[in-house]
PDB file of N, CA and C in Angstrom:
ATOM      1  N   UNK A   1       2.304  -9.094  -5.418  1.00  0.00           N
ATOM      2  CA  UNK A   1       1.325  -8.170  -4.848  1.00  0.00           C
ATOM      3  C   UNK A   1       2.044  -6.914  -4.369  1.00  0.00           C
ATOM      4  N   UNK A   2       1.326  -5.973  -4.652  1.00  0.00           N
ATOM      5  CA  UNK A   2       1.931  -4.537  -3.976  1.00  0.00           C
ATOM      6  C   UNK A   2       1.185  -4.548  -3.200  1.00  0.00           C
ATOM      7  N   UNK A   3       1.545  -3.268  -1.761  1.00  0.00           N
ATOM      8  CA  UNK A   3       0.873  -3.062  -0.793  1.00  0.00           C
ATOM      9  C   UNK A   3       0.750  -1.971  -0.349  1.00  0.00           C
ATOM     10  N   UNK A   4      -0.212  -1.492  -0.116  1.00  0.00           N
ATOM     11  CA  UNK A   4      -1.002   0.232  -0.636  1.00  0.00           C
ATOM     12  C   UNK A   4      -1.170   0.004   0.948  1.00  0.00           C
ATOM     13  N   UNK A   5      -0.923   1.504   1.963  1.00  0.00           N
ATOM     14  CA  UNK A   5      -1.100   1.707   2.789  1.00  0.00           C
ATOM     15  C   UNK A   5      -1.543   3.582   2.848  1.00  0.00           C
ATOM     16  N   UNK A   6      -2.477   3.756   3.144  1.00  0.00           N
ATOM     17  CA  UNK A   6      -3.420   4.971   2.469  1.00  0.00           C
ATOM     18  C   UNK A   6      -3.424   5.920   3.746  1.00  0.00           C
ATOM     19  N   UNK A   7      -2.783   6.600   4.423  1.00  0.00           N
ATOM     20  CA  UNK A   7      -3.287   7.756   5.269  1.00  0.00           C
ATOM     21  C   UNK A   7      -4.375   8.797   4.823  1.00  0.00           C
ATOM     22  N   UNK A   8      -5.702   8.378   5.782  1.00  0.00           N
ATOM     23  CA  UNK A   8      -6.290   9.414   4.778  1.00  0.00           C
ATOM     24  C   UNK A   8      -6.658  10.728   5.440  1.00  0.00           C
ATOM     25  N   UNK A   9      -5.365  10.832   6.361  1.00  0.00           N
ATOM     26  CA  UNK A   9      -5.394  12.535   7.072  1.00  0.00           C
ATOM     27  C   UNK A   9      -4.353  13.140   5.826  1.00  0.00           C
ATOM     28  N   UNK A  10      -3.541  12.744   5.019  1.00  0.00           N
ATOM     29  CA  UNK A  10      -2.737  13.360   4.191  1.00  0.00           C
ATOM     30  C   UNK A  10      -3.494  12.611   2.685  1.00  0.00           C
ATOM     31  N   UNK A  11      -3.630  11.681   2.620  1.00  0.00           N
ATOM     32  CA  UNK A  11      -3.993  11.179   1.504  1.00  0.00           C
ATOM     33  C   UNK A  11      -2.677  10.744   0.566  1.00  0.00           C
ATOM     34  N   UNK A  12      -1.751  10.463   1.195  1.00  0.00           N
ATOM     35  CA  UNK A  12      -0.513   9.904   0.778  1.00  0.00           C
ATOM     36  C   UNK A  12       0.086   8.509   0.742  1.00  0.00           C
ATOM     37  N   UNK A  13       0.421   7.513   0.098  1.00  0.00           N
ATOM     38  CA  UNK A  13       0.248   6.468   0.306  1.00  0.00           C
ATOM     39  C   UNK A  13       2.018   6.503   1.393  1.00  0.00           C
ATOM     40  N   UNK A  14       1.918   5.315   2.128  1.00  0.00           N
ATOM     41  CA  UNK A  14       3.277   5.562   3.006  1.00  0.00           C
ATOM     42  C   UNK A  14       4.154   4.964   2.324  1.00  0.00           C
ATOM     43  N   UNK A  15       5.281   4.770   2.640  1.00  0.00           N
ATOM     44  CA  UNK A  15       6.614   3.742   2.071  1.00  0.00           C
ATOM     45  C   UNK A  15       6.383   2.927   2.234  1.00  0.00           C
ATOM     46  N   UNK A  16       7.283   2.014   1.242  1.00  0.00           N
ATOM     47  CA  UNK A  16       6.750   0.120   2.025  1.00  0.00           C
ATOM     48  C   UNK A  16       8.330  -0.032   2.621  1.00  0.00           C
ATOM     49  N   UNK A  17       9.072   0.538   2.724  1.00  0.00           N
ATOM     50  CA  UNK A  17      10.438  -0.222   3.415  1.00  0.00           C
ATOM     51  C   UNK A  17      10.464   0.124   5.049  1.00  0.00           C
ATOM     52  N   UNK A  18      11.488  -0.129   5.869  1.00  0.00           N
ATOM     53  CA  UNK A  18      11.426   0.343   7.152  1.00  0.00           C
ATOM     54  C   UNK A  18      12.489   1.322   6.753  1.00  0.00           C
ATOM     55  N   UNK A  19      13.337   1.786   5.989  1.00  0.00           N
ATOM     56  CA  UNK A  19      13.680   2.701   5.844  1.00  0.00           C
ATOM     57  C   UNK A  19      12.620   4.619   5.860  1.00  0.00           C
ATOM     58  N   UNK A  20      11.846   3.808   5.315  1.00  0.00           N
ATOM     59  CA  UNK A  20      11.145   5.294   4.836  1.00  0.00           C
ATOM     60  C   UNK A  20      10.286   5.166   6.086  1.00  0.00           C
ATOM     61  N   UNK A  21       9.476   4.316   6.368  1.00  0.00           N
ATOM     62  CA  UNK A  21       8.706   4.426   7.988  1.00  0.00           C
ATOM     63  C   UNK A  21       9.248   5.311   8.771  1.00  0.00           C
ATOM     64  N   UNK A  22      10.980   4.725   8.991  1.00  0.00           N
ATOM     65  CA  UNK A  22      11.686   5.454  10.136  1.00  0.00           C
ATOM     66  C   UNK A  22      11.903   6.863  10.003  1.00  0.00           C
ATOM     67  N   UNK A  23      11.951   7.309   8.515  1.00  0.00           N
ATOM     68  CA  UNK A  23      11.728   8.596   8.151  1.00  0.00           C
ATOM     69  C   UNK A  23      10.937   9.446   9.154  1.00  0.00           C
ATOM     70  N   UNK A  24       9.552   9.105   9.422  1.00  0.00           N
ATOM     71  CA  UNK A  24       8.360   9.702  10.175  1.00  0.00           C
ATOM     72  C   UNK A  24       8.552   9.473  11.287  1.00  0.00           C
ATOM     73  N   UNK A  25       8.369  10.428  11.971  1.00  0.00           N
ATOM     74  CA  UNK A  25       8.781  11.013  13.479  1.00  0.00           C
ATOM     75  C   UNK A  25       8.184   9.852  13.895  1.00  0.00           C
ATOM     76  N   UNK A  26       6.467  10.676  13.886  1.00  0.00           N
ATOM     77  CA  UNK A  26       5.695  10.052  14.544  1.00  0.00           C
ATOM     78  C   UNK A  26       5.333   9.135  14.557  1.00  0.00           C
ATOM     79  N   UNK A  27       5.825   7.693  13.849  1.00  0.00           N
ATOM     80  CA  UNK A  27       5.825   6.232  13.548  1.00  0.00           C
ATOM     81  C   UNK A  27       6.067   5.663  15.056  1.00  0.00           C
ATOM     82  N   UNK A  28       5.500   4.796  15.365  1.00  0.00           N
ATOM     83  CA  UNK A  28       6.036   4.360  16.606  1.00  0.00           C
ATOM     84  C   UNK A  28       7.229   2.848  16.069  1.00  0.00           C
ATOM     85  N   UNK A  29       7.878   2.488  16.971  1.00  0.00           N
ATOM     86  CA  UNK A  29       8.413   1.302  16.553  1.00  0.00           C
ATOM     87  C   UNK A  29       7.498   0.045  16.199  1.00  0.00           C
ATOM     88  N   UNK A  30       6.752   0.002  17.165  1.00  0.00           N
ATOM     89  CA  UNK A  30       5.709  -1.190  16.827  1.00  0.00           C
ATOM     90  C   UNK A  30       5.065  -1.139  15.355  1.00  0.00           C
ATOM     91  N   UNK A  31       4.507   0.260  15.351  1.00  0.00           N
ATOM     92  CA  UNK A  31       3.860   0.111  13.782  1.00  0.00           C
ATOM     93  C   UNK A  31       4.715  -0.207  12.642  1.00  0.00           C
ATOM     94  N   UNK A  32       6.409   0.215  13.092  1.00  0.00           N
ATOM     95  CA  UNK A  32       7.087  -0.010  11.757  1.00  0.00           C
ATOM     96  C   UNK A  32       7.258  -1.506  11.315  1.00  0.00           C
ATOM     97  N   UNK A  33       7.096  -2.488  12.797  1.00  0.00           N
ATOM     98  CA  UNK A  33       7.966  -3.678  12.580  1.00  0.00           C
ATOM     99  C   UNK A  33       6.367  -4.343  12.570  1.00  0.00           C
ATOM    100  N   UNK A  34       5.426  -3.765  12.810  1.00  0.00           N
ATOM    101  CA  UNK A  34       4.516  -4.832  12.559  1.00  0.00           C
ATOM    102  C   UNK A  34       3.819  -4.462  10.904  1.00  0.00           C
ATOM    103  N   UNK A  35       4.270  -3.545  10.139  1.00  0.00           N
ATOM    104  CA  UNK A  35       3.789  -3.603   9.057  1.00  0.00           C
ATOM    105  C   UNK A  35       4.908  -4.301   8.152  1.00  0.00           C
ATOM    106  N   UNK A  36       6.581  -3.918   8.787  1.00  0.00           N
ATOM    107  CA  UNK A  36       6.872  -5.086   8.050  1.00  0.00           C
ATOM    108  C   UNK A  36       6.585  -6.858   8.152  1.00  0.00           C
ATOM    109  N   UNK A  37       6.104  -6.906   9.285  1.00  0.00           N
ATOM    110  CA  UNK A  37       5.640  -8.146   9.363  1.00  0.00           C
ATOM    111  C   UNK A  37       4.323  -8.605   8.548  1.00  0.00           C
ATOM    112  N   UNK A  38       3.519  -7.804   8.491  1.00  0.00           N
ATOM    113  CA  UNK A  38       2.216  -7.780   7.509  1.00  0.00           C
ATOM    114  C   UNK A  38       3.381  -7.632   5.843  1.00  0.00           C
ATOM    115  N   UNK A  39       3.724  -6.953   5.488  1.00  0.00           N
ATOM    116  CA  UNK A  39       4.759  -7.087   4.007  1.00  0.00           C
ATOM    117  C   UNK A  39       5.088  -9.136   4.004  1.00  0.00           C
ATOM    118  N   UNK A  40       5.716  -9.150   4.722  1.00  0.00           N
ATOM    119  CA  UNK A  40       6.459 -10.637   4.864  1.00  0.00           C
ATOM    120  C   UNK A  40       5.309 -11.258   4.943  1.00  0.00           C
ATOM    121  N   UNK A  41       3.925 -11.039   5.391  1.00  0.00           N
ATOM    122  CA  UNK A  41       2.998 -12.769   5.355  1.00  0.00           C
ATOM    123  C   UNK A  41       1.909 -12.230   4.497  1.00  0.00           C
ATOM    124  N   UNK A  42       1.992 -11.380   3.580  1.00  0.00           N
ATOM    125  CA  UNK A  42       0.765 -10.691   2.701  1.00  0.00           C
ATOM    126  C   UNK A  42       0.473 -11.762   1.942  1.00  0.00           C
ATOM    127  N   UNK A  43       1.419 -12.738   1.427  1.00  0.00           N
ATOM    128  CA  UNK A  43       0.953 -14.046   0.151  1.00  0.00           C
ATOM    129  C   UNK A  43       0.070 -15.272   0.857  1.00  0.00           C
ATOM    130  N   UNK A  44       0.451 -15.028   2.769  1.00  0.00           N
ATOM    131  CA  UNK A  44      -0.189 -16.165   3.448  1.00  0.00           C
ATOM    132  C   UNK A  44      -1.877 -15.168   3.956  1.00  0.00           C
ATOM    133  N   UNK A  45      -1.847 -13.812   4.240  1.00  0.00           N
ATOM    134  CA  UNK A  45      -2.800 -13.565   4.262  1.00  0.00           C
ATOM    135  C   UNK A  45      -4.131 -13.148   3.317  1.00  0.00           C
ATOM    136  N   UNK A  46      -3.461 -13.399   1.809  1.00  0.00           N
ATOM    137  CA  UNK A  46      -4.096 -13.120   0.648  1.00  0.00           C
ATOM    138  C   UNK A  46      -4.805 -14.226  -0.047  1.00  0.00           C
ATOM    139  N   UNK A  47      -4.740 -14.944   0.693  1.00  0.00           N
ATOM    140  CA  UNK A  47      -4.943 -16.670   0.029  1.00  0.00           C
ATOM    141  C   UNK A  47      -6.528 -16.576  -0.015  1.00  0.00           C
ATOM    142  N   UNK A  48      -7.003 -15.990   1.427  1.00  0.00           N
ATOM    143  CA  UNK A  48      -8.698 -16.765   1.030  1.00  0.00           C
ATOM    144  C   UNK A  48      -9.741 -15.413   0.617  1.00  0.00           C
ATOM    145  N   UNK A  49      -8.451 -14.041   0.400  1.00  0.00           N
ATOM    146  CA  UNK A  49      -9.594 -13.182  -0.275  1.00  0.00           C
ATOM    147  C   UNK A  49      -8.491 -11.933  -0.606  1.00  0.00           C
ATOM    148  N   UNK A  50      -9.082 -11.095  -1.528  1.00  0.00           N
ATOM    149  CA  UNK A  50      -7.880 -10.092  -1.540  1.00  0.00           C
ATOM    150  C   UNK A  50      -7.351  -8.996  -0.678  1.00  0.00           C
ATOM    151  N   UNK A  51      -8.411  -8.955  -0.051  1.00  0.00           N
ATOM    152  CA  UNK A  51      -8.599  -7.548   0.738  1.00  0.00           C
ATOM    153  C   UNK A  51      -8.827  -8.209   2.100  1.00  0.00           C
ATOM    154  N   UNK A  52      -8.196  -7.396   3.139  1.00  0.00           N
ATOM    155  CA  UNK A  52      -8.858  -8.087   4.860  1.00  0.00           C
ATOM    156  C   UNK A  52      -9.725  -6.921   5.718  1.00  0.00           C
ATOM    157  N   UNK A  53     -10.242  -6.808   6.146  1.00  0.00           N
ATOM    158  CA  UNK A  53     -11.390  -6.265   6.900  1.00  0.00           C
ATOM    159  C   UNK A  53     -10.533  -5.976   8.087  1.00  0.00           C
ATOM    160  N   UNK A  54     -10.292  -4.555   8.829  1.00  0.00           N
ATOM    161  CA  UNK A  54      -9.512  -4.628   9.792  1.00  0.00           C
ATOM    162  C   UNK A  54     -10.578  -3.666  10.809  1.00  0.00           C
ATOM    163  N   UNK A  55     -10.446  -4.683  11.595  1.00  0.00           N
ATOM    164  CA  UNK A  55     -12.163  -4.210  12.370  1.00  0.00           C
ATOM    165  C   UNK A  55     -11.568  -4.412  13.992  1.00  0.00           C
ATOM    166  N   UNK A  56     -10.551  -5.769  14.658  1.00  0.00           N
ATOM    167  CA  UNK A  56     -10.526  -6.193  15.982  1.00  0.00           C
ATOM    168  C   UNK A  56      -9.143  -5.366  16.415  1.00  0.00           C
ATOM    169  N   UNK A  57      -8.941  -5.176  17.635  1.00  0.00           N
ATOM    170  CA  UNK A  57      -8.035  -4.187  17.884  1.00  0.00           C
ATOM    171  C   UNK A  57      -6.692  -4.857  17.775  1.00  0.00           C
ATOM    172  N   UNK A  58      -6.168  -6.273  17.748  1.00  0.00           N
ATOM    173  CA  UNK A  58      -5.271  -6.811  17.262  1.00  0.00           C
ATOM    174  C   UNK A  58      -5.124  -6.634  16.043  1.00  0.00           C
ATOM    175  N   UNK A  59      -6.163  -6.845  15.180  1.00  0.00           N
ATOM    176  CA  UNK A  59      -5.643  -6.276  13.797  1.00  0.00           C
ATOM    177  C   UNK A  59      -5.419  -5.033  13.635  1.00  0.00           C
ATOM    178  N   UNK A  60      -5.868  -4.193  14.572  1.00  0.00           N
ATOM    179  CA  UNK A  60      -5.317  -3.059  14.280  1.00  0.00           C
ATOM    180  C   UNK A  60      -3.927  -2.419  14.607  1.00  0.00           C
ATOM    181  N   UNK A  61      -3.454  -3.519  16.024  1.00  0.00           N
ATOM    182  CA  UNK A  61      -2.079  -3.198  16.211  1.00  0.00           C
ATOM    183  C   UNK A  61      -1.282  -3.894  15.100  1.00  0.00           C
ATOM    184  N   UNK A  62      -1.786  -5.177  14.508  1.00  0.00           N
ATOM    185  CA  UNK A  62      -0.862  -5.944  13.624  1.00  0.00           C
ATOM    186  C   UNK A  62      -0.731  -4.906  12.483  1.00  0.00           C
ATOM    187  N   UNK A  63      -1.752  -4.310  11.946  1.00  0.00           N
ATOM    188  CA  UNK A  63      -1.358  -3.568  10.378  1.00  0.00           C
ATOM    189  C   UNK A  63      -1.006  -2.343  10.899  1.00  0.00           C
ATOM    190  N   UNK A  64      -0.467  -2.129  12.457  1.00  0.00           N
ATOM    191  CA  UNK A  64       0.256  -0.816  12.234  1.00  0.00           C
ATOM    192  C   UNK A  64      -0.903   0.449  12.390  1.00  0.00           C
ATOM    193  N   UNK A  65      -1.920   0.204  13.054  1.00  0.00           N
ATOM    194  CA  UNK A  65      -2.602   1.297  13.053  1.00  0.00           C
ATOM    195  C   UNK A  65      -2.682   1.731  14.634  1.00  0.00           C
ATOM    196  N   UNK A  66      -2.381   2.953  14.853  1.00  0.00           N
ATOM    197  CA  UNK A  66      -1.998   3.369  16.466  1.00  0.00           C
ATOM    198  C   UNK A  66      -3.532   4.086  17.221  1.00  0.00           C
ATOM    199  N   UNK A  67      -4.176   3.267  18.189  1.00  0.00           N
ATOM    200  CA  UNK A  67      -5.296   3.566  18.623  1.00  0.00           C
ATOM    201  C   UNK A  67      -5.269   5.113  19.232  1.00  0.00           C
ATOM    202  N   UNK A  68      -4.441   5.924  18.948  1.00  0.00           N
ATOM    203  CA  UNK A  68      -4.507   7.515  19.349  1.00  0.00           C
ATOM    204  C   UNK A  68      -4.779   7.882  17.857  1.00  0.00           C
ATOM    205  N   UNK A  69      -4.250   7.486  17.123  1.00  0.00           N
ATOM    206  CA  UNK A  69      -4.857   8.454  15.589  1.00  0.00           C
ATOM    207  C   UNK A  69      -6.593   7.963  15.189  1.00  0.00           C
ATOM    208  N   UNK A  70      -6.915   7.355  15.483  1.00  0.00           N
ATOM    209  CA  UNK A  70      -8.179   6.632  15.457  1.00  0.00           C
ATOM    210  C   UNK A  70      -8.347   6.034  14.686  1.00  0.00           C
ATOM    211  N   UNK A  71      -9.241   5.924  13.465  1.00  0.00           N
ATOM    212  CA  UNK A  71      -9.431   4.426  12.800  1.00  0.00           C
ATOM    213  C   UNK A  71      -9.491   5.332  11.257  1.00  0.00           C
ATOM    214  N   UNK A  72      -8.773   6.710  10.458  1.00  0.00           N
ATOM    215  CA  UNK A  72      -8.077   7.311   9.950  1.00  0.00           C
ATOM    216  C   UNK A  72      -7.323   6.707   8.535  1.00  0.00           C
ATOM    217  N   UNK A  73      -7.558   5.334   8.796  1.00  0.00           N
ATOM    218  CA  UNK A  73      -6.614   4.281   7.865  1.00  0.00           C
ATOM    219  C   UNK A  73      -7.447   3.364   7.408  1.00  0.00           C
ATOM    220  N   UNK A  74      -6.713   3.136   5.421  1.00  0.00           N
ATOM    221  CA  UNK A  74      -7.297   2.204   4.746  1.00  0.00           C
ATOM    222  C   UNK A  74      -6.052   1.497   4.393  1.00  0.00           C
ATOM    223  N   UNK A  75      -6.483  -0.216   4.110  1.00  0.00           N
ATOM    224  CA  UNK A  75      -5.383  -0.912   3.922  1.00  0.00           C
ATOM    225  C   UNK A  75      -6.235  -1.715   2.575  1.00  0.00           C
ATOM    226  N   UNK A  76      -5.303  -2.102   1.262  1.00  0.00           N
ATOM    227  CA  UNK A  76      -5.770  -3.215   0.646  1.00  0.00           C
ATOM    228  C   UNK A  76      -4.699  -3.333   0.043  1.00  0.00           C
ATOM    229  N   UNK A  77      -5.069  -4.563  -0.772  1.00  0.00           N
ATOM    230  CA  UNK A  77      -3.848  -5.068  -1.760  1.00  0.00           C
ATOM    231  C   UNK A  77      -3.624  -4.930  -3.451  1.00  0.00           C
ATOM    232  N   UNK A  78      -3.431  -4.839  -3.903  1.00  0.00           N
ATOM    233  CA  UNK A  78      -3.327  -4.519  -5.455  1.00  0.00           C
ATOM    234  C   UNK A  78      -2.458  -5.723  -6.121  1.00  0.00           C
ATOM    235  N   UNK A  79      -2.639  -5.834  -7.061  1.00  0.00           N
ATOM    236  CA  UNK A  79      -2.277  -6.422  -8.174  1.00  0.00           C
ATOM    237  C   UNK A  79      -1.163  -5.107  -8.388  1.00  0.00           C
ATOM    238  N   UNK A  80       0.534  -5.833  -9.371  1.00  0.00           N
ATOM    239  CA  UNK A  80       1.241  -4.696  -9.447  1.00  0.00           C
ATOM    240  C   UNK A  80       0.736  -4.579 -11.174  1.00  0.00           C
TER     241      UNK A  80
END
């Protein structure tokens, strides 16, 4: 599975490493290490559908989305 992470104030998809995260200023630490943590369990969270609905504010800290940019962000999964 690849993993498409979509800013859609730029419309750019982001890096998937923590290399390139750390690139961006404005990344906080939390978002970097909790999207690599979402990378590492994507095969355990892909099991009962392809796509996840990120709606509760834990999921929103887990996939890395920072409640000052607002809700700005799309997440799904792709087939490579």
């Amino acid at each position: 599975m690849t993993i498409l992470k979509y800013q859609c104030r730029t419309g750019r998809p982001l890096p998937l490493t923590r290399d390139g995260l750390a690139k961006i200023l404005e990344r906080s630490p939390l978002e970097i290490l909790s999207f690599e943590a979402w990378k590492r369990n994507c095969a355990h969270m892909c099991i009962e559908a392809p796509s996840v609905q990120v709606t509760r504010s834990t999921e929103k800290m887990f996939f890395g989305q920072q409640f000052r940019e607002g809700t700005g962000y799309d997440f799904c999964l792709m087939n490579k």
